[in-house]
N, C-alpha and C. Protein backbone atom coordinates (compact mmCIF):
# COMPACT_ATOMS: atom_id res chain seq x y z
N UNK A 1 14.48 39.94 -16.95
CA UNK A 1 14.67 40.19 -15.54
C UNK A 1 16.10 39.94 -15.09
N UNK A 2 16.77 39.79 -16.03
CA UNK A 2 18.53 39.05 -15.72
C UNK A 2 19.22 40.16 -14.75
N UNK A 3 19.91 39.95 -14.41
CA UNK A 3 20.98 40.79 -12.67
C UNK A 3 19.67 41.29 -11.69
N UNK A 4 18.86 41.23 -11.51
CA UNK A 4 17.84 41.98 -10.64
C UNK A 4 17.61 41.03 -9.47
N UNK A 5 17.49 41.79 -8.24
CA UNK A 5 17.64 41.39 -6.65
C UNK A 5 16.14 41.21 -6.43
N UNK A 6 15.35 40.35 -5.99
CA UNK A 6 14.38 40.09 -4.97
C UNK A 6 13.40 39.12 -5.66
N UNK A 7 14.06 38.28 -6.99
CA UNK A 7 13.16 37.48 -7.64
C UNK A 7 12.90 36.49 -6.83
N UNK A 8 11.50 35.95 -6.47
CA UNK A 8 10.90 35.52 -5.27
C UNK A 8 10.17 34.07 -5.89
N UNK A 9 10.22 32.90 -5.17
CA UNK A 9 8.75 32.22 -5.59
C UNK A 9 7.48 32.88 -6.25
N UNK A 10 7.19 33.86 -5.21
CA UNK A 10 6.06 34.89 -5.80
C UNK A 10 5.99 35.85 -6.84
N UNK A 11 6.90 36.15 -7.17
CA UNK A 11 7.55 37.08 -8.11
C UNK A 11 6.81 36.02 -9.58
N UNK A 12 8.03 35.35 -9.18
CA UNK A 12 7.44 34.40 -10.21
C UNK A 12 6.30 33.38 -10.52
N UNK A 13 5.56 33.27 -9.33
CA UNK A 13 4.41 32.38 -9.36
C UNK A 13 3.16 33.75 -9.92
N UNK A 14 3.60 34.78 -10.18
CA UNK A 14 2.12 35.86 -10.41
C UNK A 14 2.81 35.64 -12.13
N UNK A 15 3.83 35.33 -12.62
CA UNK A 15 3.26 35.20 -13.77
C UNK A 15 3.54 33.52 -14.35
N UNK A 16 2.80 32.72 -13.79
CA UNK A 16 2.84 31.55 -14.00
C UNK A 16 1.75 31.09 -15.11
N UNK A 17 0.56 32.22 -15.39
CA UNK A 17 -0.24 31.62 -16.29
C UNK A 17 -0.66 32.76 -16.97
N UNK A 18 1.04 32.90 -17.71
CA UNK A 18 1.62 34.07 -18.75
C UNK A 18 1.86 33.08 -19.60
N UNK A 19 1.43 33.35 -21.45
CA UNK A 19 2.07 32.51 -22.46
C UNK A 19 3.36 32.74 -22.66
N UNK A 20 4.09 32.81 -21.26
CA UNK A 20 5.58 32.93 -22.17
C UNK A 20 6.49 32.21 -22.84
N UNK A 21 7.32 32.68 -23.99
CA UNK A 21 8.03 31.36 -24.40
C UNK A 21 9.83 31.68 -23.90
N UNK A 22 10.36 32.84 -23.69
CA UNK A 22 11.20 33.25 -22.92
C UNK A 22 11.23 33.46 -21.79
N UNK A 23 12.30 33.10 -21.02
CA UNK A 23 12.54 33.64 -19.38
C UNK A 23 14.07 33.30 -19.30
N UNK A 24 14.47 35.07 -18.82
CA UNK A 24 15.87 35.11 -18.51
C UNK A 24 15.25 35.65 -16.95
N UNK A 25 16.27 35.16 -16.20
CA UNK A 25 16.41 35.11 -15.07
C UNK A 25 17.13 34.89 -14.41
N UNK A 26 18.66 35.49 -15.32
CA UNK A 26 20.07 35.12 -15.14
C UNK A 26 19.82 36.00 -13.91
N UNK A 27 21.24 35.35 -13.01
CA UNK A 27 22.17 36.14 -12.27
C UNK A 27 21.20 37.01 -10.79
N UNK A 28 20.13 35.82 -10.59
CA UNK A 28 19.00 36.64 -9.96
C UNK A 28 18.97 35.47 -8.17
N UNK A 29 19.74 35.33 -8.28
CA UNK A 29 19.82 34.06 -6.91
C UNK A 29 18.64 33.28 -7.08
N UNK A 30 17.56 32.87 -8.05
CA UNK A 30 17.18 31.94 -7.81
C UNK A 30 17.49 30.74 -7.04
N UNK A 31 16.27 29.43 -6.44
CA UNK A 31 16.72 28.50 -5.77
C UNK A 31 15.40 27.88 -6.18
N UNK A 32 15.38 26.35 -5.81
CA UNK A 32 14.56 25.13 -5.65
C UNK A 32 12.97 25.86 -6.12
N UNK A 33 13.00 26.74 -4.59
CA UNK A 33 11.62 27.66 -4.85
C UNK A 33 10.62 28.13 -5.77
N UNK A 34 12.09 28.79 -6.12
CA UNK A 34 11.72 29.83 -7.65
C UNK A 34 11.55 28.68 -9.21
N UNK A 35 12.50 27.52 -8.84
CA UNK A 35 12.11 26.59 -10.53
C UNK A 35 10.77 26.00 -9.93
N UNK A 36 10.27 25.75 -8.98
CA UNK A 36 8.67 25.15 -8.74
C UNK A 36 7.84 26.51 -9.44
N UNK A 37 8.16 27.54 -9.00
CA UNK A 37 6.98 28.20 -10.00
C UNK A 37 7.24 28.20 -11.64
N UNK A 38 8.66 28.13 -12.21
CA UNK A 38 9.04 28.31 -13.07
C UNK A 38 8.53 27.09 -14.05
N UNK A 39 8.31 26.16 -13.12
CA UNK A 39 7.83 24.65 -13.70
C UNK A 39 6.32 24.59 -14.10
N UNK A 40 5.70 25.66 -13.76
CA UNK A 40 4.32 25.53 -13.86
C UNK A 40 4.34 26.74 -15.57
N UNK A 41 5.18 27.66 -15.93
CA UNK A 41 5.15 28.31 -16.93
C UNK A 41 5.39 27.14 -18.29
N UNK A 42 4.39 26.23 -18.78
CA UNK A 42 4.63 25.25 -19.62
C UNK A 42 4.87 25.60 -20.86
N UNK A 43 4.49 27.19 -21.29
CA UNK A 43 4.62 27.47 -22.64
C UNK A 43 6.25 28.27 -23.37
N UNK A 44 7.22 27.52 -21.69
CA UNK A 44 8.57 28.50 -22.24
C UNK A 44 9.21 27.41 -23.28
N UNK A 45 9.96 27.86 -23.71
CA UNK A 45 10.88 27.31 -24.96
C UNK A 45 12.17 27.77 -24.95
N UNK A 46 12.70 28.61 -24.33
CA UNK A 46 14.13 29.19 -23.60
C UNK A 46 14.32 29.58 -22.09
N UNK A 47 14.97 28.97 -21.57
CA UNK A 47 15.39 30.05 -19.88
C UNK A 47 16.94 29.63 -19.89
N UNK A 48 16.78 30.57 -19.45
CA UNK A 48 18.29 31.29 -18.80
C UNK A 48 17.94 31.22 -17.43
N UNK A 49 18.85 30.56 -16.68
CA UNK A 49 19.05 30.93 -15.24
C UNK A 49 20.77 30.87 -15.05
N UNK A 50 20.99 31.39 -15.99
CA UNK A 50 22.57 31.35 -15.46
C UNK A 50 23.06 32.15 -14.35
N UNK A 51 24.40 31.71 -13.55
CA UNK A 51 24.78 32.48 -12.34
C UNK A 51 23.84 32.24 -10.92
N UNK A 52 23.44 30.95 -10.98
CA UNK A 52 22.09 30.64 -9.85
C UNK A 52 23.16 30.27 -8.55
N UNK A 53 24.62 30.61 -8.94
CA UNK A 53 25.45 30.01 -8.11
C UNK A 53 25.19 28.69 -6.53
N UNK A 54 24.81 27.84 -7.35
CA UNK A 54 25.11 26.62 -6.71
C UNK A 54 23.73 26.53 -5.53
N UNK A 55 22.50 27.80 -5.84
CA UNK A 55 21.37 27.29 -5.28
C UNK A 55 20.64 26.94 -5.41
N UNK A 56 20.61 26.11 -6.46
CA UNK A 56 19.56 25.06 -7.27
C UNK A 56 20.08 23.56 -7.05
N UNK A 57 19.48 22.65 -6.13
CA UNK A 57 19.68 21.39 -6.15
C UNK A 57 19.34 20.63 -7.15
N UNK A 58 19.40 19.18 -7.36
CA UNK A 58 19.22 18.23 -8.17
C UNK A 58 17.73 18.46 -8.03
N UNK A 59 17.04 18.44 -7.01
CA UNK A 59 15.65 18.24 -6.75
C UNK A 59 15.33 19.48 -7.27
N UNK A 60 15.55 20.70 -7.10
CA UNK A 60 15.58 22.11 -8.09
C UNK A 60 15.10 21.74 -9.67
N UNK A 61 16.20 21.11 -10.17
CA UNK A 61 16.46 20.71 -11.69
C UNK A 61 15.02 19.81 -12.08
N UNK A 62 14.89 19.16 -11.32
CA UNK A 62 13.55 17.76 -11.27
C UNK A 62 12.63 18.30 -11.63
N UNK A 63 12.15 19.82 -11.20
CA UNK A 63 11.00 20.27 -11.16
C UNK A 63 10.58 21.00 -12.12
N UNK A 64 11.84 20.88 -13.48
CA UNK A 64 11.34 21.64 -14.79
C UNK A 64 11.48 20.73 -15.96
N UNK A 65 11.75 19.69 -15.83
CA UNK A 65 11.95 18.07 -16.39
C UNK A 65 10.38 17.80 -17.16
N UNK A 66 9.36 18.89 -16.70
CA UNK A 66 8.06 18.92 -17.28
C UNK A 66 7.90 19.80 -18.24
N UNK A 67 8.68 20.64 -18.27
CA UNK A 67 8.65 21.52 -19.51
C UNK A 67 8.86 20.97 -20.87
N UNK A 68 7.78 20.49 -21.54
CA UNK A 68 8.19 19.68 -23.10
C UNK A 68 8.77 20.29 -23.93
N UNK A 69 8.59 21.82 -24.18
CA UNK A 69 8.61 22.66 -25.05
C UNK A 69 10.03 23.20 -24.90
N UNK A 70 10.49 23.08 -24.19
CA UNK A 70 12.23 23.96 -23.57
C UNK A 70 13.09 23.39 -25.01
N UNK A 71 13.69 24.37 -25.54
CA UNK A 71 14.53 24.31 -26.55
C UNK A 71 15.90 24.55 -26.43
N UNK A 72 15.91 25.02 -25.25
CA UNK A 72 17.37 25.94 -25.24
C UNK A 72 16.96 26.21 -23.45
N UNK A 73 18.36 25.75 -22.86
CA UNK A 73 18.58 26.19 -21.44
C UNK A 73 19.91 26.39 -20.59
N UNK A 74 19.66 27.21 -20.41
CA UNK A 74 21.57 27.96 -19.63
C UNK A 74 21.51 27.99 -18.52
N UNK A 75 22.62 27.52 -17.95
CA UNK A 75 22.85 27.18 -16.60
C UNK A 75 23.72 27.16 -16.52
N UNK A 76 24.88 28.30 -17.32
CA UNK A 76 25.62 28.27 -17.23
C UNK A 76 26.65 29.00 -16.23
N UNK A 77 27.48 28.61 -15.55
CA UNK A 77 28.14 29.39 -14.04
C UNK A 77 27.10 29.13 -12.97
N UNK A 78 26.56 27.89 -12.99
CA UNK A 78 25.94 27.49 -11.81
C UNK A 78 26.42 27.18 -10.57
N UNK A 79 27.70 26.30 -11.42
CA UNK A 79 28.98 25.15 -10.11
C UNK A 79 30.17 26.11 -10.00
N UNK A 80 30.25 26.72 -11.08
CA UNK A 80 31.62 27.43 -11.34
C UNK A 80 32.16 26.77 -12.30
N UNK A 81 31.46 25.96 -13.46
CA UNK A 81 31.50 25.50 -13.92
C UNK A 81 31.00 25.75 -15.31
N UNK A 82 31.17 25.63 -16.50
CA UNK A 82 30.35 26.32 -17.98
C UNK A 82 29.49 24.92 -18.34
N UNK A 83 27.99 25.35 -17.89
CA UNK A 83 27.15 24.47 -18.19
C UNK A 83 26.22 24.82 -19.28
N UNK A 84 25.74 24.48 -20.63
CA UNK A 84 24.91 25.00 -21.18
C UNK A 84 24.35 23.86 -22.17
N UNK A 85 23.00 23.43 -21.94
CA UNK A 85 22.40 22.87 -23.30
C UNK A 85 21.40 22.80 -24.38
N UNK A 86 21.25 22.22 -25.18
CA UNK A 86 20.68 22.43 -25.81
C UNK A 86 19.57 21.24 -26.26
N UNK A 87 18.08 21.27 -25.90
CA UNK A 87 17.44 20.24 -25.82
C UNK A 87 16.61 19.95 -27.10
């Protein structure tokens, strides 16, 4: 779904109880919103949300801290900054 306009809480809460183990979702203005549904997809093992430019708070970040399985996560060009790790 990476560069695409209107990714929503809802967008993403209809596939919340999808086995996915990928989610790119670069460059899509995500915010706070959108990682609460993203937090409930427990079977990912990669996301990309790079380019969320700076609308993801700390409390944003908190809400995927439940994902056990995350192997790999980009966030990178969030601050303006090259963030990327590897868990």
């Amino acid at each position: 779904m990476s560069y695409c306009v209107g990714v929503t809480f809802l967008v993403l809460q209809s596939i919340a109880n999808i086995a996915l183990t990928d989610l790119d979702i670069s460059w899509c203005g995500i915010d706070d919103e959108c990682l609460n549904a993203v937090a409930k997809i427990t079977s990912l093992k990669t996301l990309n949300i790079m380019g969320y430019n700076g609308k993801i708070t700390s409390a944003g970040f908190s809400l995927i801290t439940g994902l056990k399985h995350i192997q790999y996560l980009n966030i990178k060009w969030g601050f303006g900054e090259f963030h990327m790790c590897r868990v």
